[in-house]
C-alpha atoms as a PDB file:
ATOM      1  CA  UNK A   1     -13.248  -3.381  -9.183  1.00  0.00           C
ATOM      2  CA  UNK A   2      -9.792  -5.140 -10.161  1.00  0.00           C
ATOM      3  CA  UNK A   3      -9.823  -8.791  -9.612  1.00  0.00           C
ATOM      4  CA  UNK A   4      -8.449 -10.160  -6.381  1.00  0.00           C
ATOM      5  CA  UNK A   5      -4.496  -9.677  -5.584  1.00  0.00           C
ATOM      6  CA  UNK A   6      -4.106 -13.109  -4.929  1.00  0.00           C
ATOM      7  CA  UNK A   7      -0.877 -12.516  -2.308  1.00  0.00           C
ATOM      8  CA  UNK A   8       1.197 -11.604  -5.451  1.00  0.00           C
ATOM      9  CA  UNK A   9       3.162  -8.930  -6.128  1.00  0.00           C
ATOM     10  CA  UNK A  10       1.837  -5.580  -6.858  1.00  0.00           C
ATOM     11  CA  UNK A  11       3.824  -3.198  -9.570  1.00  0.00           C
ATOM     12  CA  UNK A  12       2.893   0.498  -9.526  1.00  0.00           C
ATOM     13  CA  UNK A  13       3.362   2.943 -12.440  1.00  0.00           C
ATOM     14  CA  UNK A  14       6.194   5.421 -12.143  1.00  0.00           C
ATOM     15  CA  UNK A  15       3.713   8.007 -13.696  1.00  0.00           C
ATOM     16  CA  UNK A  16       0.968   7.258 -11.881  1.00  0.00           C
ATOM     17  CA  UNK A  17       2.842   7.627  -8.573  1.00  0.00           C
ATOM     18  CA  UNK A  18       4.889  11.059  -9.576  1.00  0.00           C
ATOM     19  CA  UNK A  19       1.637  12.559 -10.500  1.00  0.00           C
ATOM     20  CA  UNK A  20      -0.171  11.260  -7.452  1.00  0.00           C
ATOM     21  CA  UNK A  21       2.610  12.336  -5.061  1.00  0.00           C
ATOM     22  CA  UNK A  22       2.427  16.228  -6.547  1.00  0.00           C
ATOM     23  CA  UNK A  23      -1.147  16.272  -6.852  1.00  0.00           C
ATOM     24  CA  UNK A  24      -1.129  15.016  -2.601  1.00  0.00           C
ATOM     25  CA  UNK A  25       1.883  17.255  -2.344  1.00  0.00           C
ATOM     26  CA  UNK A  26       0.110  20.421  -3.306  1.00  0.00           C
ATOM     27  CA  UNK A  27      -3.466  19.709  -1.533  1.00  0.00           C
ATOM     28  CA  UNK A  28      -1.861  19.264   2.049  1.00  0.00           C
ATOM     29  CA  UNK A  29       0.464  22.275   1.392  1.00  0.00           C
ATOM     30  CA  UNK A  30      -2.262  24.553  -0.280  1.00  0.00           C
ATOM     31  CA  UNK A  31      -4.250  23.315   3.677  1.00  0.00           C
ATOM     32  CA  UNK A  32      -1.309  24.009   5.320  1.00  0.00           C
ATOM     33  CA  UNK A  33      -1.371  27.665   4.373  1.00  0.00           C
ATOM     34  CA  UNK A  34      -5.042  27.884   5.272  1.00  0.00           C
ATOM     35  CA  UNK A  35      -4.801  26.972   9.056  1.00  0.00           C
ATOM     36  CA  UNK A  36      -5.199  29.602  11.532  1.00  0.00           C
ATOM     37  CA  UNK A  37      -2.800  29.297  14.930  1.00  0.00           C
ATOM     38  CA  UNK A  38      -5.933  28.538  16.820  1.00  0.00           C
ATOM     39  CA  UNK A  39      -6.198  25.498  14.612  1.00  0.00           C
ATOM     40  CA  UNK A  40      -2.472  24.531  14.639  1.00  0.00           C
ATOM     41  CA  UNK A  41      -2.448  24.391  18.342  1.00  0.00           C
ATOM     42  CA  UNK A  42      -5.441  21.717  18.295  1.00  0.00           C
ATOM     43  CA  UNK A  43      -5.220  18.266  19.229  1.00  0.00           C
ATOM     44  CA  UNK A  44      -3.788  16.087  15.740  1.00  0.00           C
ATOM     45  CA  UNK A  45      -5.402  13.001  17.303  1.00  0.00           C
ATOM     46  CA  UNK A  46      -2.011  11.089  17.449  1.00  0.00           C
ATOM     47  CA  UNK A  47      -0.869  10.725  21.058  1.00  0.00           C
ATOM     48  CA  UNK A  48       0.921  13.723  22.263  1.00  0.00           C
ATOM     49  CA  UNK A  49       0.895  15.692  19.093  1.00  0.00           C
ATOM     50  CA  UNK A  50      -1.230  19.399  17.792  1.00  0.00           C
ATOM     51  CA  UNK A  51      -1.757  20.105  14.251  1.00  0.00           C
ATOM     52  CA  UNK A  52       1.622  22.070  14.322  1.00  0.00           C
ATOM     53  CA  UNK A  53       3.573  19.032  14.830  1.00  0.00           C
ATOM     54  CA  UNK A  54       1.398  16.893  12.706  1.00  0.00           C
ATOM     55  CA  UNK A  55       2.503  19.614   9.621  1.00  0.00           C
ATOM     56  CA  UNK A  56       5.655  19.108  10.469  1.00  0.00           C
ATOM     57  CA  UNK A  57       5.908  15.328  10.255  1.00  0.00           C
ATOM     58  CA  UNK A  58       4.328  15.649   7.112  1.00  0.00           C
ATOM     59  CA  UNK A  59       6.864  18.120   6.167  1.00  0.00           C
ATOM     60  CA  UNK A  60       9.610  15.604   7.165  1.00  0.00           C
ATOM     61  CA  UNK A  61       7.763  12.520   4.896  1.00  0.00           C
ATOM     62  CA  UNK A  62       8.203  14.713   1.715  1.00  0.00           C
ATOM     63  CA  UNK A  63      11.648  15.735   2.164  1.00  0.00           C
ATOM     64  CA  UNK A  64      12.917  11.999   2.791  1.00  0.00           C
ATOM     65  CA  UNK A  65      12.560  11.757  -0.553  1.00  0.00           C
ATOM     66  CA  UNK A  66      15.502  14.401  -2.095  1.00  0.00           C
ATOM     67  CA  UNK A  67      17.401  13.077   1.252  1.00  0.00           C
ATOM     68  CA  UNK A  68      17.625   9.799   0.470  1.00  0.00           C
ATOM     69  CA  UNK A  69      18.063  10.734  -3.454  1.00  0.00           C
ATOM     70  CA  UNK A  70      21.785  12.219  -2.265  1.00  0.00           C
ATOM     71  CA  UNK A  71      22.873   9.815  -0.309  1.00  0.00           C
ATOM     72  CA  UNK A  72      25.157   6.759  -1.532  1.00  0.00           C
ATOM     73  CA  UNK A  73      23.234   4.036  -3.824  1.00  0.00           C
ATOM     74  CA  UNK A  74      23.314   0.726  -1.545  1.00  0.00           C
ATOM     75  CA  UNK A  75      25.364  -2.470  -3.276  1.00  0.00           C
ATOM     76  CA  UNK A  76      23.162  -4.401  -5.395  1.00  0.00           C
ATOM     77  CA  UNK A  77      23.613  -7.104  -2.871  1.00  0.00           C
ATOM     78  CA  UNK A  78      22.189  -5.643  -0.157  1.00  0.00           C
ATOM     79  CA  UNK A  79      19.263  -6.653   1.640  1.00  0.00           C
ATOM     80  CA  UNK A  80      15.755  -5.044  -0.140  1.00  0.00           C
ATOM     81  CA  UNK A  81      12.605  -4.453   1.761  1.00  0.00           C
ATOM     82  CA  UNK A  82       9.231  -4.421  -0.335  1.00  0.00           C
ATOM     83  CA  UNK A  83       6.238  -2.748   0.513  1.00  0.00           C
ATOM     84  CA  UNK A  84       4.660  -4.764   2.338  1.00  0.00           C
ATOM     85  CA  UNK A  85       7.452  -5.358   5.040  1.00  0.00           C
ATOM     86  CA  UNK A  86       7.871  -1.854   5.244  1.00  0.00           C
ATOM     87  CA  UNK A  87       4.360  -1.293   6.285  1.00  0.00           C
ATOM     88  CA  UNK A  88       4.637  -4.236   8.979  1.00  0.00           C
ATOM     89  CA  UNK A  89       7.683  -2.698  10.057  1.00  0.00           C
ATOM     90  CA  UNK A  90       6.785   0.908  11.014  1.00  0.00           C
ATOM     91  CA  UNK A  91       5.912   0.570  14.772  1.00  0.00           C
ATOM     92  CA  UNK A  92       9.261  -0.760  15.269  1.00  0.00           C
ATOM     93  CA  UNK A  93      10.587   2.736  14.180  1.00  0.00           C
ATOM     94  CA  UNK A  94       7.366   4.815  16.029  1.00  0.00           C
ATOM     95  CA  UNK A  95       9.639   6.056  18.838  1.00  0.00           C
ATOM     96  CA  UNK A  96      12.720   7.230  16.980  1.00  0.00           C
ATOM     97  CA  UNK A  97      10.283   9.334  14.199  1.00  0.00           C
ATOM     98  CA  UNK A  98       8.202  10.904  17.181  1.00  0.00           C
ATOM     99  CA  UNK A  99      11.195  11.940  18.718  1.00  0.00           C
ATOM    100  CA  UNK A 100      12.323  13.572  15.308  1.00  0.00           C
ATOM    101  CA  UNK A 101       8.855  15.013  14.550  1.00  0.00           C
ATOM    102  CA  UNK A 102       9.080  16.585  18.157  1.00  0.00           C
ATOM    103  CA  UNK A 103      12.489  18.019  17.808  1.00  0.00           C
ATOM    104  CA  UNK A 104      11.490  19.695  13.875  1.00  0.00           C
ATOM    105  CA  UNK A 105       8.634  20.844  15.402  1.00  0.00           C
ATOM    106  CA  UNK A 106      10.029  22.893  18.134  1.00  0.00           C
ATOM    107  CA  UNK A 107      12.317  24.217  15.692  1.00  0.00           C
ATOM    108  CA  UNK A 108       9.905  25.367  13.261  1.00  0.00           C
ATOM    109  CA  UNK A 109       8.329  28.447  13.820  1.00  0.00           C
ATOM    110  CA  UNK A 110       5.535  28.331  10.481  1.00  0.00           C
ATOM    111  CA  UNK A 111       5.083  24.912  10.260  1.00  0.00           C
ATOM    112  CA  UNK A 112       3.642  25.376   6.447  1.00  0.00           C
ATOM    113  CA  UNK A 113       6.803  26.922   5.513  1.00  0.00           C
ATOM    114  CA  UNK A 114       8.733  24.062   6.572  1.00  0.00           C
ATOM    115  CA  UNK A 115       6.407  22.124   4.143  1.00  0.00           C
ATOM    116  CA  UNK A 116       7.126  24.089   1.123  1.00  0.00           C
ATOM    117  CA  UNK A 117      11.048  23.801   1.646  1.00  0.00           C
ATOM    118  CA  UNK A 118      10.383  20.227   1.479  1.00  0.00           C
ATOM    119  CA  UNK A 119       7.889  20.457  -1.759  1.00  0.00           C
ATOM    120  CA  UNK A 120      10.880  23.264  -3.432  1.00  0.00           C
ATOM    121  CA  UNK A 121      13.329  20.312  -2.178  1.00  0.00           C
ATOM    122  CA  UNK A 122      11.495  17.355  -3.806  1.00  0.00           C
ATOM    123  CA  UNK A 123      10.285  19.108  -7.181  1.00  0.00           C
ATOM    124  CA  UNK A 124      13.928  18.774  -8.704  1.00  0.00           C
ATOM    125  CA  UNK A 125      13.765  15.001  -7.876  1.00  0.00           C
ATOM    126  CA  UNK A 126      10.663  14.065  -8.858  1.00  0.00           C
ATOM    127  CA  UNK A 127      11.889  11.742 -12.151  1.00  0.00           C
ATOM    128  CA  UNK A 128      14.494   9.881  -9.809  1.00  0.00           C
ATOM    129  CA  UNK A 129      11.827   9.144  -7.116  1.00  0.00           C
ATOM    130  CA  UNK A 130      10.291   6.585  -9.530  1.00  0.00           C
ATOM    131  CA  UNK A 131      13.012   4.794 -10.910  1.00  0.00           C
ATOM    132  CA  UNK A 132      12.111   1.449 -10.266  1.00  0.00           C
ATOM    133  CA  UNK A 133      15.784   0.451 -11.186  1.00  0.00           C
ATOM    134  CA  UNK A 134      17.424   2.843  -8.298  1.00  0.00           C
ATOM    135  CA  UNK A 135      18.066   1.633  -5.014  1.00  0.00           C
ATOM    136  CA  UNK A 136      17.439   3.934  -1.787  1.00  0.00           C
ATOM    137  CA  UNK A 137      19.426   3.283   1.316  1.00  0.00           C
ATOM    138  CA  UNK A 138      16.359   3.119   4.320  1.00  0.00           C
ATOM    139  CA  UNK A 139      16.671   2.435   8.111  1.00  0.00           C
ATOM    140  CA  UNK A 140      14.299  -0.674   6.796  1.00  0.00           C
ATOM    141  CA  UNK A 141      16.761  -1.520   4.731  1.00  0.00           C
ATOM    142  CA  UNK A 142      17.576  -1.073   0.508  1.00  0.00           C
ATOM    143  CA  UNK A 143      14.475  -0.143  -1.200  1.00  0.00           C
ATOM    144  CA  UNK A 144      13.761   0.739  -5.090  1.00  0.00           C
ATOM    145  CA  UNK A 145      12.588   4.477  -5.089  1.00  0.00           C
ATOM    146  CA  UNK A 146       9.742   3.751  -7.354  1.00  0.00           C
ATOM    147  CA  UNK A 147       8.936   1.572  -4.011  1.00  0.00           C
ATOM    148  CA  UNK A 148       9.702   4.450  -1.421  1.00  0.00           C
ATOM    149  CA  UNK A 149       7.968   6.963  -3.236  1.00  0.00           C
ATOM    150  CA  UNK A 150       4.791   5.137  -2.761  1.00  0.00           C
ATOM    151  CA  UNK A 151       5.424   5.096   0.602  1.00  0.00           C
ATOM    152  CA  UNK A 152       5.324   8.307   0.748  1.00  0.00           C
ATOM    153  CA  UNK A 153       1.806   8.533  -0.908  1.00  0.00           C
ATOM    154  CA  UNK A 154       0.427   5.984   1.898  1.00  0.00           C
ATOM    155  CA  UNK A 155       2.341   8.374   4.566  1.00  0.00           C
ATOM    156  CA  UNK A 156       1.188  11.669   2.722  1.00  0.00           C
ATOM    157  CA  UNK A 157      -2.599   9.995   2.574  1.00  0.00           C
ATOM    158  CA  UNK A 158      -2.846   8.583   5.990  1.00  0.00           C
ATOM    159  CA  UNK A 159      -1.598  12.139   7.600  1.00  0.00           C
ATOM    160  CA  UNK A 160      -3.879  14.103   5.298  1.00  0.00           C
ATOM    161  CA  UNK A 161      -6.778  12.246   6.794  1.00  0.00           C
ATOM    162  CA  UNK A 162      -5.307  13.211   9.913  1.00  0.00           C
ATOM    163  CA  UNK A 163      -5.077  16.749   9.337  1.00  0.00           C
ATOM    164  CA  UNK A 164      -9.137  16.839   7.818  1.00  0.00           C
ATOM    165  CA  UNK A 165     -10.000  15.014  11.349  1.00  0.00           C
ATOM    166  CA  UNK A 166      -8.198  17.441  13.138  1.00  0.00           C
ATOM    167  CA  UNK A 167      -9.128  20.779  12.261  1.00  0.00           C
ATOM    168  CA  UNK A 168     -12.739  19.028  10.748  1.00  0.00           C
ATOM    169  CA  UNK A 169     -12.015  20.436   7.562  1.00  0.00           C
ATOM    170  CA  UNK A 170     -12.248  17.839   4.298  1.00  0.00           C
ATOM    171  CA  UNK A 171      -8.658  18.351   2.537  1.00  0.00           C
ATOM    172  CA  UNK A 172      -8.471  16.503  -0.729  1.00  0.00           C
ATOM    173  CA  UNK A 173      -7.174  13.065  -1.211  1.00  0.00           C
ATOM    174  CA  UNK A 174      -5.734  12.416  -4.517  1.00  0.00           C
ATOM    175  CA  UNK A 175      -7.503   9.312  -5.771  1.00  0.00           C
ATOM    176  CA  UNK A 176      -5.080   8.131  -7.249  1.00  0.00           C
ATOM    177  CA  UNK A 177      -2.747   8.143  -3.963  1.00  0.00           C
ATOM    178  CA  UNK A 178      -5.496   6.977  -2.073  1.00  0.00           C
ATOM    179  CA  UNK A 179      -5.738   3.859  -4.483  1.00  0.00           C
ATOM    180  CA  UNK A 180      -2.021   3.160  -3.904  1.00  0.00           C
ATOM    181  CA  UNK A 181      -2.366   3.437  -0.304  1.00  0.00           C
ATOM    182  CA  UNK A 182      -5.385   1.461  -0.065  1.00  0.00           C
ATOM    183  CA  UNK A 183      -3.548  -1.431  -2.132  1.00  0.00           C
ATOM    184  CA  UNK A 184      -0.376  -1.158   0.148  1.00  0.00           C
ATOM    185  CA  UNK A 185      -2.447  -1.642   3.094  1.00  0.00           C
ATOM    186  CA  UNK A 186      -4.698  -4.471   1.410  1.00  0.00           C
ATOM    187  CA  UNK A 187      -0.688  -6.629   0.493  1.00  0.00           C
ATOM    188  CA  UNK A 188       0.293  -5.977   3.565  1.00  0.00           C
ATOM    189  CA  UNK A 189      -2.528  -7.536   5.557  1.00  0.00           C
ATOM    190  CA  UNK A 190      -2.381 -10.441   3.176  1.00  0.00           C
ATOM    191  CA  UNK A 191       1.328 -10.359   3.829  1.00  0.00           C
ATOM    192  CA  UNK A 192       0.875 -10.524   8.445  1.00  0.00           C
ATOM    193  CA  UNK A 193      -2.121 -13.108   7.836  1.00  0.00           C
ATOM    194  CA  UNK A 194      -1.091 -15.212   5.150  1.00  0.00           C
ATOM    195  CA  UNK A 195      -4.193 -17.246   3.596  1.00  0.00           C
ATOM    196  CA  UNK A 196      -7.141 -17.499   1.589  1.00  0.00           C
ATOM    197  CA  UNK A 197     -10.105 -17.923   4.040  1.00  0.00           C
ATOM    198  CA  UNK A 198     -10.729 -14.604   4.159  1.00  0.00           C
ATOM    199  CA  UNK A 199     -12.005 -11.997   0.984  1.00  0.00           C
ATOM    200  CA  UNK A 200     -11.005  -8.753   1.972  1.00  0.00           C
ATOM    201  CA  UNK A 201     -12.999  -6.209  -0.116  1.00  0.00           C
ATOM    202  CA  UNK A 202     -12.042  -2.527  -0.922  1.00  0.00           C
ATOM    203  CA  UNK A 203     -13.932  -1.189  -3.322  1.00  0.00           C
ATOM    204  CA  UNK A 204     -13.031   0.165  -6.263  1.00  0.00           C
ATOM    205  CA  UNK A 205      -9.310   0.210  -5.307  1.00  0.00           C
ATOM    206  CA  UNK A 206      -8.304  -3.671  -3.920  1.00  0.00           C
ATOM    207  CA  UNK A 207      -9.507  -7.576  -3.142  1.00  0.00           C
ATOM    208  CA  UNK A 208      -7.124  -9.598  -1.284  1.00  0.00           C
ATOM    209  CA  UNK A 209      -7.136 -12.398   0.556  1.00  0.00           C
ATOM    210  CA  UNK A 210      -5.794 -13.386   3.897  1.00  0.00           C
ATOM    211  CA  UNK A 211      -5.905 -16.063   7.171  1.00  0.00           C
ATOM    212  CA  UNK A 212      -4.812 -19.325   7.485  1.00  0.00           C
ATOM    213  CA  UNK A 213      -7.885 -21.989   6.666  1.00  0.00           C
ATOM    214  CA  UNK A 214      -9.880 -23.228   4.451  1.00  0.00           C
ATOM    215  CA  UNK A 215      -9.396 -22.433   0.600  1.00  0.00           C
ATOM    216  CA  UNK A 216     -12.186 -20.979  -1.319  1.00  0.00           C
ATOM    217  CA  UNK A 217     -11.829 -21.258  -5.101  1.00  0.00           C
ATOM    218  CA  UNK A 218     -15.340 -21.030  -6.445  1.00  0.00           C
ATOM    219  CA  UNK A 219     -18.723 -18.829  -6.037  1.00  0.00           C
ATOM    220  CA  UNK A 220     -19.224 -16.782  -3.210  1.00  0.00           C
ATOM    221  CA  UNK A 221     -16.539 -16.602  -0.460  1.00  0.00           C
ATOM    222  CA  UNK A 222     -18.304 -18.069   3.007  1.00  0.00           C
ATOM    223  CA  UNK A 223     -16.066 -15.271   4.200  1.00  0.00           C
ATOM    224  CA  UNK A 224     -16.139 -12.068   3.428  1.00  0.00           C
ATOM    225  CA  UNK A 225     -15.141  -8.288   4.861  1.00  0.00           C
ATOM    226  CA  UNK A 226     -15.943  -5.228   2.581  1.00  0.00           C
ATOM    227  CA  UNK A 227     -15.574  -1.963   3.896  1.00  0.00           C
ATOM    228  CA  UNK A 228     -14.508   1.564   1.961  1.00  0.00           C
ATOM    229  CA  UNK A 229     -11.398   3.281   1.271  1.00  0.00           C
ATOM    230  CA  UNK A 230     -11.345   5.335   4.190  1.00  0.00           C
ATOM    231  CA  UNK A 231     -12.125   3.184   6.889  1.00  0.00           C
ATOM    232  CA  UNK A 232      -9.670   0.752   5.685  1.00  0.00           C
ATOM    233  CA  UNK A 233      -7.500   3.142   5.838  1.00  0.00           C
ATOM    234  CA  UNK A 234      -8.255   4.209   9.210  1.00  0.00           C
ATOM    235  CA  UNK A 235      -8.606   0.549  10.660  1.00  0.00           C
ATOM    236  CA  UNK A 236      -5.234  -0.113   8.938  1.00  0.00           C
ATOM    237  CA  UNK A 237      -3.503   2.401  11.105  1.00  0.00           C
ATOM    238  CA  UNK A 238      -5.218   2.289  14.114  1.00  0.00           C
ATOM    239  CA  UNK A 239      -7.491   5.310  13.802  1.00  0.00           C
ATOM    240  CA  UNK A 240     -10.416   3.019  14.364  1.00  0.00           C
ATOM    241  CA  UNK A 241     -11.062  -0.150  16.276  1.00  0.00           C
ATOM    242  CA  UNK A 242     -12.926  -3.091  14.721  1.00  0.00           C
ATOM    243  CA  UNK A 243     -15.101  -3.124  16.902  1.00  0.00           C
ATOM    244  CA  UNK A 244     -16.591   0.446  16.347  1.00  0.00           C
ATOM    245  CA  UNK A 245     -16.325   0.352  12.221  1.00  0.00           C
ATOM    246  CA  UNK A 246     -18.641  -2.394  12.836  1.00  0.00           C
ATOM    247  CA  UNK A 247     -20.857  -0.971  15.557  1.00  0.00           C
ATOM    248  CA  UNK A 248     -21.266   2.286  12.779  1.00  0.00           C
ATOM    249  CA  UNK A 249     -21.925  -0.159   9.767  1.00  0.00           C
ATOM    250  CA  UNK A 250     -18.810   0.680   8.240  1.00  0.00           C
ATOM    251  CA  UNK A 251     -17.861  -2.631   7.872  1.00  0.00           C
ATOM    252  CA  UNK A 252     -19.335  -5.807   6.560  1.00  0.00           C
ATOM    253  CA  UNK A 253     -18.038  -9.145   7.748  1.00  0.00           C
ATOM    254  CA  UNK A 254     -19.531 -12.186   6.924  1.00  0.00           C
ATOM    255  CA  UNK A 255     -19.000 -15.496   8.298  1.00  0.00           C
ATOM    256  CA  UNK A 256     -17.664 -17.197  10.989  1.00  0.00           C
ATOM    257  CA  UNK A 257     -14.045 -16.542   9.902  1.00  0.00           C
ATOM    258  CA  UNK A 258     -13.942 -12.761   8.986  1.00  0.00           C
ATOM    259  CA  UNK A 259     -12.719 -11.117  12.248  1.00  0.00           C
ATOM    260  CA  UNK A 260      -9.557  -8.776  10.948  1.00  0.00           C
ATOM    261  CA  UNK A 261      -9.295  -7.462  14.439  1.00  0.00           C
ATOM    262  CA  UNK A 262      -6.752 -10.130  15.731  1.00  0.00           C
ATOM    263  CA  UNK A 263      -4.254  -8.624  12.248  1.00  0.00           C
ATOM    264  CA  UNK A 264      -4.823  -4.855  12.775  1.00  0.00           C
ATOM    265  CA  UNK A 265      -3.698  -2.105  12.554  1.00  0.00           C
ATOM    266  CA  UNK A 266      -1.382  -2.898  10.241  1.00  0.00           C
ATOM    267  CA  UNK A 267       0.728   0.688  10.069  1.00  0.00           C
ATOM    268  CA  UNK A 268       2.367   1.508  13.008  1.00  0.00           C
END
């Protein structure tokens, strides 16, 4: 396991990301193509949404990438959001993307087609999505692309779980996306529940720590949650409670301290 991220900046490698973002790319696209229309008319599990407009969001996640590429560079001056207030700031946007998502959707007749004009619209774009030295212009405000492209792994990796819920068939999570989405979500806990009572445990991808209180700096934290990739992820964004990922034993959480449930979900 890494060592903790103690609340500092996290860097991600422009490599790293470009081949995690084709590799997650091409695994939801090669699912897409697999679905029957019996399973694209099932429930996605987000409110008011089937598996046909679930495809299509995803569709609309990849090609904000080569969108955003041709628009305008913002002024060096202007405002930049990192990661982690991205994450935090998602449900503030919730209504404005369903309303898009529902509008693609009802436009798009194959709704895995509409994914691979986004993948032929991204793959000529690829090198400029990680420049960490480009700036993106984003409703959130200026971001680096090296910094929006990994949001687009986190988006690509919590929808994918969606999709394998949905129709109850696994599709493959690059591991190395999953990493980056795992660490995302790990910063920006630490990030809404500043601290170090809490040891937040994700193994093998992240350690943070978070919550106002008491400082540990030696031995064994009195206070400690460990769970795994997944159901962080799925806490993180609301697809499970607290409450049941401990009920299941998918969660540890020791001491008197280590209740995350006040600080989730963390993705809106």
């Amino acid at each position: 396991m890494p060592p903790a991220n103690r609340n500092k900046s996290r860097t991600y490698d422009p490599v790293r990301v470009r081949k995690a973002l084709t590799a997650q790319v091409e695994s939801v696209a090669a699912a897409a193509h697999e679905l029957t229309d019996g399973q694209r008319k099932l429930p996605s599990g987000l409110p008011g949404w089937d598996v046909h407009q679930l495809l299509v969001h995803i569709a609309l996640q990849i090609d904000a990438v080569p969108r955003l590429l041709a628009m305008p560079e913002p002024a060096a001056a202007a405002p930049q959001v990192d990661l982690s207030t991205w994450a935090r700031s998602t449900v503030d946007w919730a209504a404005v993307l369903d309303e898009d998502t529902r509008t693609e959707a009802a436009a798009a007749a194959d709704p895995a087609a509409r994914i691979d004009d986004a993948v032929e619209q991204l793959e000529p774009v690829l090198e400029a999505a990680v420049r960490p030295d480009l700036l993106l212009p984003h409703r959130f405000g200026a971001m680096r692309a090296l910094d929006f492209t990994v949001t687009r792994l986190v988006e690509l990796v919590v929808h994918t779980d969606d999709l394998s819920r949905a129709v109850e068939t696994p599709v493959t999570l690059d591991r190395q996306a999953l990493a980056a989405t795992v660490r995302v979500l790990a910063d920006a806990l630490a990030a809404k529940a500043p601290g170090h009572t809490v040891e937040v445990r994700i193994p093998p991808y992240a350690v943070t720590q978070c919550i106002e209180g008491p400082r540990h700096t030696r031995g064994t934290p009195p206070h400690v949650v460990e769970t795994d990739p997944l159901t962080w992820l799925r806490l993180a964004t609301g697809r499970t409670g607290w409450d049941a990922a401990l009920a299941a034993g998918r969660v540890s959480a020791g001491g008197t301290r280590a209740d995350l449930s006040p600080h989730l979900p963390i993705l809106g």
